[in-house]
C-alpha atoms as a PDB file:
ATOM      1  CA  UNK A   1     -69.131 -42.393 -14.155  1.00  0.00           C
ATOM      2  CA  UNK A   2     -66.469 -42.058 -11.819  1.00  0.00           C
ATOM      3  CA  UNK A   3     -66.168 -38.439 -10.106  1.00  0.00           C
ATOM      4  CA  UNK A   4     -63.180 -36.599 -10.665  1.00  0.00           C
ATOM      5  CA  UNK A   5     -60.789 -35.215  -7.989  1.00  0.00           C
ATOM      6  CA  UNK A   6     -59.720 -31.752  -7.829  1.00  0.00           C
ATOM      7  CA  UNK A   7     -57.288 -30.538 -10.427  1.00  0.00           C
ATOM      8  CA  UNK A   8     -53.670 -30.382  -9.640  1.00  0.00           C
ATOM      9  CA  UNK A   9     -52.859 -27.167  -7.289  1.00  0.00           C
ATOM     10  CA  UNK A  10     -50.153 -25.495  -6.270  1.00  0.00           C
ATOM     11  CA  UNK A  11     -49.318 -23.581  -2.259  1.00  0.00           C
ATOM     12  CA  UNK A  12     -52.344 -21.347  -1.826  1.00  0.00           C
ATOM     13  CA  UNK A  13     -54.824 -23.475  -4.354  1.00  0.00           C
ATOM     14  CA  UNK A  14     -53.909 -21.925  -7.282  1.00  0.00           C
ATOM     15  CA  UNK A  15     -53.695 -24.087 -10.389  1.00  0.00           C
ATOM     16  CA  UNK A  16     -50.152 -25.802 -10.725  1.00  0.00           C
ATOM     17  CA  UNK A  17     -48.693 -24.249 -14.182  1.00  0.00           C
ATOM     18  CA  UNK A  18     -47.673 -26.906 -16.418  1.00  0.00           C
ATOM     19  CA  UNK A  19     -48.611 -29.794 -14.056  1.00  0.00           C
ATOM     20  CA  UNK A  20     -51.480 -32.283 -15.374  1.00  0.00           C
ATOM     21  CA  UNK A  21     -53.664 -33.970 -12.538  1.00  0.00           C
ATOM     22  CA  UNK A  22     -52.940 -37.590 -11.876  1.00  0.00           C
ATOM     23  CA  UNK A  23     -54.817 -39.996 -13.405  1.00  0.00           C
ATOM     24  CA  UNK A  24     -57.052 -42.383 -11.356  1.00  0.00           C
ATOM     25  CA  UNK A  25     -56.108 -45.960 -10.981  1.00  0.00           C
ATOM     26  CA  UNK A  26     -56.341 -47.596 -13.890  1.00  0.00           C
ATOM     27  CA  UNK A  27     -57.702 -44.710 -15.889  1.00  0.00           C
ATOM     28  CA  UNK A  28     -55.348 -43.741 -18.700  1.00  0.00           C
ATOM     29  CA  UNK A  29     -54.052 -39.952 -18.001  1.00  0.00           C
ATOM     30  CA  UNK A  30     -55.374 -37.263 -20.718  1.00  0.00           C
ATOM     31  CA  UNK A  31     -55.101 -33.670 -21.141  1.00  0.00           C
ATOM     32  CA  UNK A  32     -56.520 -31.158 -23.697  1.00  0.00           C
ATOM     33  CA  UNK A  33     -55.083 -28.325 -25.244  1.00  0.00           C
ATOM     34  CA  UNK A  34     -57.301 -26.109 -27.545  1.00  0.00           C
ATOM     35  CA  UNK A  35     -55.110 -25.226 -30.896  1.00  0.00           C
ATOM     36  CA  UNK A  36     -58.191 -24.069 -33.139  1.00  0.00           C
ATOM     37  CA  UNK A  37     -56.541 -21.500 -34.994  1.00  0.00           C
ATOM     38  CA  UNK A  38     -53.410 -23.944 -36.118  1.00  0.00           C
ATOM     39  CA  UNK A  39     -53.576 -26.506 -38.857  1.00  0.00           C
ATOM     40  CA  UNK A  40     -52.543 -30.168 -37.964  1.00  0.00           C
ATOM     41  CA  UNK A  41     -48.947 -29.800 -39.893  1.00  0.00           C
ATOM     42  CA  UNK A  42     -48.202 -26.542 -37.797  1.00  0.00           C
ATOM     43  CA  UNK A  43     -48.487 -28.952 -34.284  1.00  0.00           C
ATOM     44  CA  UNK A  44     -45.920 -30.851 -32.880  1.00  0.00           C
ATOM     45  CA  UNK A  45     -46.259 -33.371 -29.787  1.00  0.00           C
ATOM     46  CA  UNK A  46     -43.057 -34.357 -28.410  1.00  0.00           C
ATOM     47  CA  UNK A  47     -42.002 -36.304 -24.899  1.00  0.00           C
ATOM     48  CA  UNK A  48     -38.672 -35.581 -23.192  1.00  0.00           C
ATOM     49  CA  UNK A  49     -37.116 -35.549 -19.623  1.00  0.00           C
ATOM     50  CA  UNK A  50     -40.693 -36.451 -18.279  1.00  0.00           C
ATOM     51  CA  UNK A  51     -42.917 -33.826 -20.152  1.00  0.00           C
ATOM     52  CA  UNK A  52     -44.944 -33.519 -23.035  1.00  0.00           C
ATOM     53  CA  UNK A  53     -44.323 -30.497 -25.098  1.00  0.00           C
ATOM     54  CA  UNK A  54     -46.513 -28.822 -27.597  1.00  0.00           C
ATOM     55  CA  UNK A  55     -45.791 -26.501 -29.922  1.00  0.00           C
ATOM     56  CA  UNK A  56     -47.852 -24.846 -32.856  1.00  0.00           C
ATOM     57  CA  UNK A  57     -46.520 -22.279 -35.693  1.00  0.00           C
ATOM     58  CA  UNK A  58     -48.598 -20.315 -38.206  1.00  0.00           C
ATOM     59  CA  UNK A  59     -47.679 -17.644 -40.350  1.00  0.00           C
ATOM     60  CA  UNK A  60     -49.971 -15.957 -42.962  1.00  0.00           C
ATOM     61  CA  UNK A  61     -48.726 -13.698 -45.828  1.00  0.00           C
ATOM     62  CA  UNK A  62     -50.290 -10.450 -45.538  1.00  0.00           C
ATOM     63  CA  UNK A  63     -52.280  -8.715 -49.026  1.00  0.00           C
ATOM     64  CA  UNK A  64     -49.766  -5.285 -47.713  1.00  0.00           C
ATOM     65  CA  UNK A  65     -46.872  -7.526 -47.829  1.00  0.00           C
ATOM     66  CA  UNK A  66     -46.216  -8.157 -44.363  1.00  0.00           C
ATOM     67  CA  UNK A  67     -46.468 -11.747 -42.154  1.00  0.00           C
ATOM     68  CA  UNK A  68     -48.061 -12.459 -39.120  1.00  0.00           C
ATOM     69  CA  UNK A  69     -47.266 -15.030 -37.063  1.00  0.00           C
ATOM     70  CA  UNK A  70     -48.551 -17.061 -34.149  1.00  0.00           C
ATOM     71  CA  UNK A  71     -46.602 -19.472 -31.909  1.00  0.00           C
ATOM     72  CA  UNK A  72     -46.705 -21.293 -29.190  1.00  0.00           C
ATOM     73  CA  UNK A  73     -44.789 -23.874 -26.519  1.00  0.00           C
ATOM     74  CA  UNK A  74     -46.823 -25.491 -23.838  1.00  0.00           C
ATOM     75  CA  UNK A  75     -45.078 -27.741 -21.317  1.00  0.00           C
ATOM     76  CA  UNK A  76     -47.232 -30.347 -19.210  1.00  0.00           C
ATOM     77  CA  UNK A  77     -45.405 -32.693 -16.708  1.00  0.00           C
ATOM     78  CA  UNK A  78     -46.066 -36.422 -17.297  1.00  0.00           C
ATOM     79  CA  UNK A  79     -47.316 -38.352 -14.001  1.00  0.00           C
ATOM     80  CA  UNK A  80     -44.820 -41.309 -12.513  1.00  0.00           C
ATOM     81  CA  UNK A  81     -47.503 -43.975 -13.373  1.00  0.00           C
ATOM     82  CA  UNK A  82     -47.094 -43.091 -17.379  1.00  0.00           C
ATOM     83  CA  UNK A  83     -44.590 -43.820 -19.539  1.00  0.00           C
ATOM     84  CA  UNK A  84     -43.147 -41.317 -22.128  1.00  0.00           C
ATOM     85  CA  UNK A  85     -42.807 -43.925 -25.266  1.00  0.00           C
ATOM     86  CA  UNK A  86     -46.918 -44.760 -24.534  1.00  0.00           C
ATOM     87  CA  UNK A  87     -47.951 -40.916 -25.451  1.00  0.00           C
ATOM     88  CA  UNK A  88     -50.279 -40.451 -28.506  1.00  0.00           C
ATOM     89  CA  UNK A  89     -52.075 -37.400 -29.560  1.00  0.00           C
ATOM     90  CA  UNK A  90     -54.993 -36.334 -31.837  1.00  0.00           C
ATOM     91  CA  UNK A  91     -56.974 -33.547 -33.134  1.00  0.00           C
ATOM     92  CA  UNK A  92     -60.839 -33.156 -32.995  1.00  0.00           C
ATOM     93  CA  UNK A  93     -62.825 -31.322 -34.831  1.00  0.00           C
ATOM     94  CA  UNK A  94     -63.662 -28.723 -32.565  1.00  0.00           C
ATOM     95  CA  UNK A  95     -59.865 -28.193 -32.812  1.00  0.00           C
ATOM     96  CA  UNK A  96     -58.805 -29.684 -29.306  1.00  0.00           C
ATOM     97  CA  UNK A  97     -55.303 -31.730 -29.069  1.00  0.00           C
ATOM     98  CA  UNK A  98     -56.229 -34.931 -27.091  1.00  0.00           C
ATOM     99  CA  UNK A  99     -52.931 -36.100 -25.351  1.00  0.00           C
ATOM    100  CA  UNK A 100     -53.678 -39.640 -23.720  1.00  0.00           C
ATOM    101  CA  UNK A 101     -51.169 -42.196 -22.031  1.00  0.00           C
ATOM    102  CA  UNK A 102     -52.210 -45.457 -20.694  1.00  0.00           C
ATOM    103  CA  UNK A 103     -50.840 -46.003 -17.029  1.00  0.00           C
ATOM    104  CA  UNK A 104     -48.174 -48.022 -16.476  1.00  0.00           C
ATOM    105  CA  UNK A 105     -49.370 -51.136 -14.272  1.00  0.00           C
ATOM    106  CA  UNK A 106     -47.335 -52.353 -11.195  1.00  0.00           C
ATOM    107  CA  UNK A 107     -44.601 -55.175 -12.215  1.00  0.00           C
ATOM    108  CA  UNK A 108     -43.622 -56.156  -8.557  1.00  0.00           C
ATOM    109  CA  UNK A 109     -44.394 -55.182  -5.302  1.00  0.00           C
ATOM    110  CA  UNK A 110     -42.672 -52.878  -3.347  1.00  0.00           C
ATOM    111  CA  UNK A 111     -39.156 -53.857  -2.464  1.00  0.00           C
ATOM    112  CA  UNK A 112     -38.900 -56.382  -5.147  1.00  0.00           C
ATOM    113  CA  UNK A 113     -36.788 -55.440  -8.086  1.00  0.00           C
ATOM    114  CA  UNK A 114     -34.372 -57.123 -10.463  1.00  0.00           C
ATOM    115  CA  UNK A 115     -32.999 -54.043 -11.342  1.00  0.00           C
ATOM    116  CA  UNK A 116     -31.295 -53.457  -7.774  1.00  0.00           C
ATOM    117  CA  UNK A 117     -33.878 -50.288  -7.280  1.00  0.00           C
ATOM    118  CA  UNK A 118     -32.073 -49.170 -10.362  1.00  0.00           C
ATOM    119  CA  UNK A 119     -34.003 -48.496 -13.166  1.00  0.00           C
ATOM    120  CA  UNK A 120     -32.317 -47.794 -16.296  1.00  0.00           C
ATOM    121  CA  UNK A 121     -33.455 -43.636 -17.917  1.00  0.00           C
ATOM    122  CA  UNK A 122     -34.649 -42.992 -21.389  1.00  0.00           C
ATOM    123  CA  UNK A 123     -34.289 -39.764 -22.266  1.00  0.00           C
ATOM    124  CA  UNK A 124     -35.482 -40.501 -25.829  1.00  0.00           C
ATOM    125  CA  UNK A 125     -37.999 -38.272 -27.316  1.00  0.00           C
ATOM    126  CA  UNK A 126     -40.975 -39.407 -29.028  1.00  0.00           C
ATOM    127  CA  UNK A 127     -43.266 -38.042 -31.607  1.00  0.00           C
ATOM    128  CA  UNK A 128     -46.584 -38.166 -31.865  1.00  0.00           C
ATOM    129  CA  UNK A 129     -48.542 -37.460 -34.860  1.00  0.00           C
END
């Protein structure tokens, strides 16, 4: 088993909101997010402009008549060595929301490009399910 670095941090070494740790060479990047008390068709996993996005919504009908509802958003920044259209998702039992990604390998080495160091953007958003 490989040991893990420390988790992402921010100025002082407090924990970077939002920001996932970098994955280790060759290891595909994953993060958790614990969504227990929503059902699988109240999630939604979505990539765009180089996050993944969460989101959950449950609402339960009251015996007095009234609703209450939960929500929530959670945005996690996507390292450079993944790429958006490779994100997949699942649930476990325990009710954690596995987001994995492999890593995008190296093409060519540095300075060599087709693309005239222009790479084209895809701002497309994919769903997992």
């Amino acid at each position: 088993m490989v040991p893990r670095g420390p988790p992402a941090t921010a100025r002082f070494g407090v924990p970077a909101e939002g920001r996932s740790p970098p994955p280790f060479p060759g290891e595909p990047w994953k993060v958790c997010v614990n969504v227990h008390s929503f059902k699988p068709e109240e999630l939604m996993v979505k990539t765009k402009d180089g996050y993944v996005e969460v989101s959950g919504n449950h609402e339960e009908k009251q015996q007095e008549g009234g609703i209450v509802s939960k929500n929530f958003t959670k945005k996690i920044q996507l390292p450079a060595e993944v790429d958006p259209a490779t994100v997949f998702a699942s649930l476990s039992p325990e009710g954690l929301l596995i987001i994995e990604a492999p890593q995008v390998p190296p093409y060519s080495t540095f300075g060599e490009s087709s693309f005239n160091n222009e790479l084209p953007q895809d701002n497309q958003e994919v769903t997992c399910s």
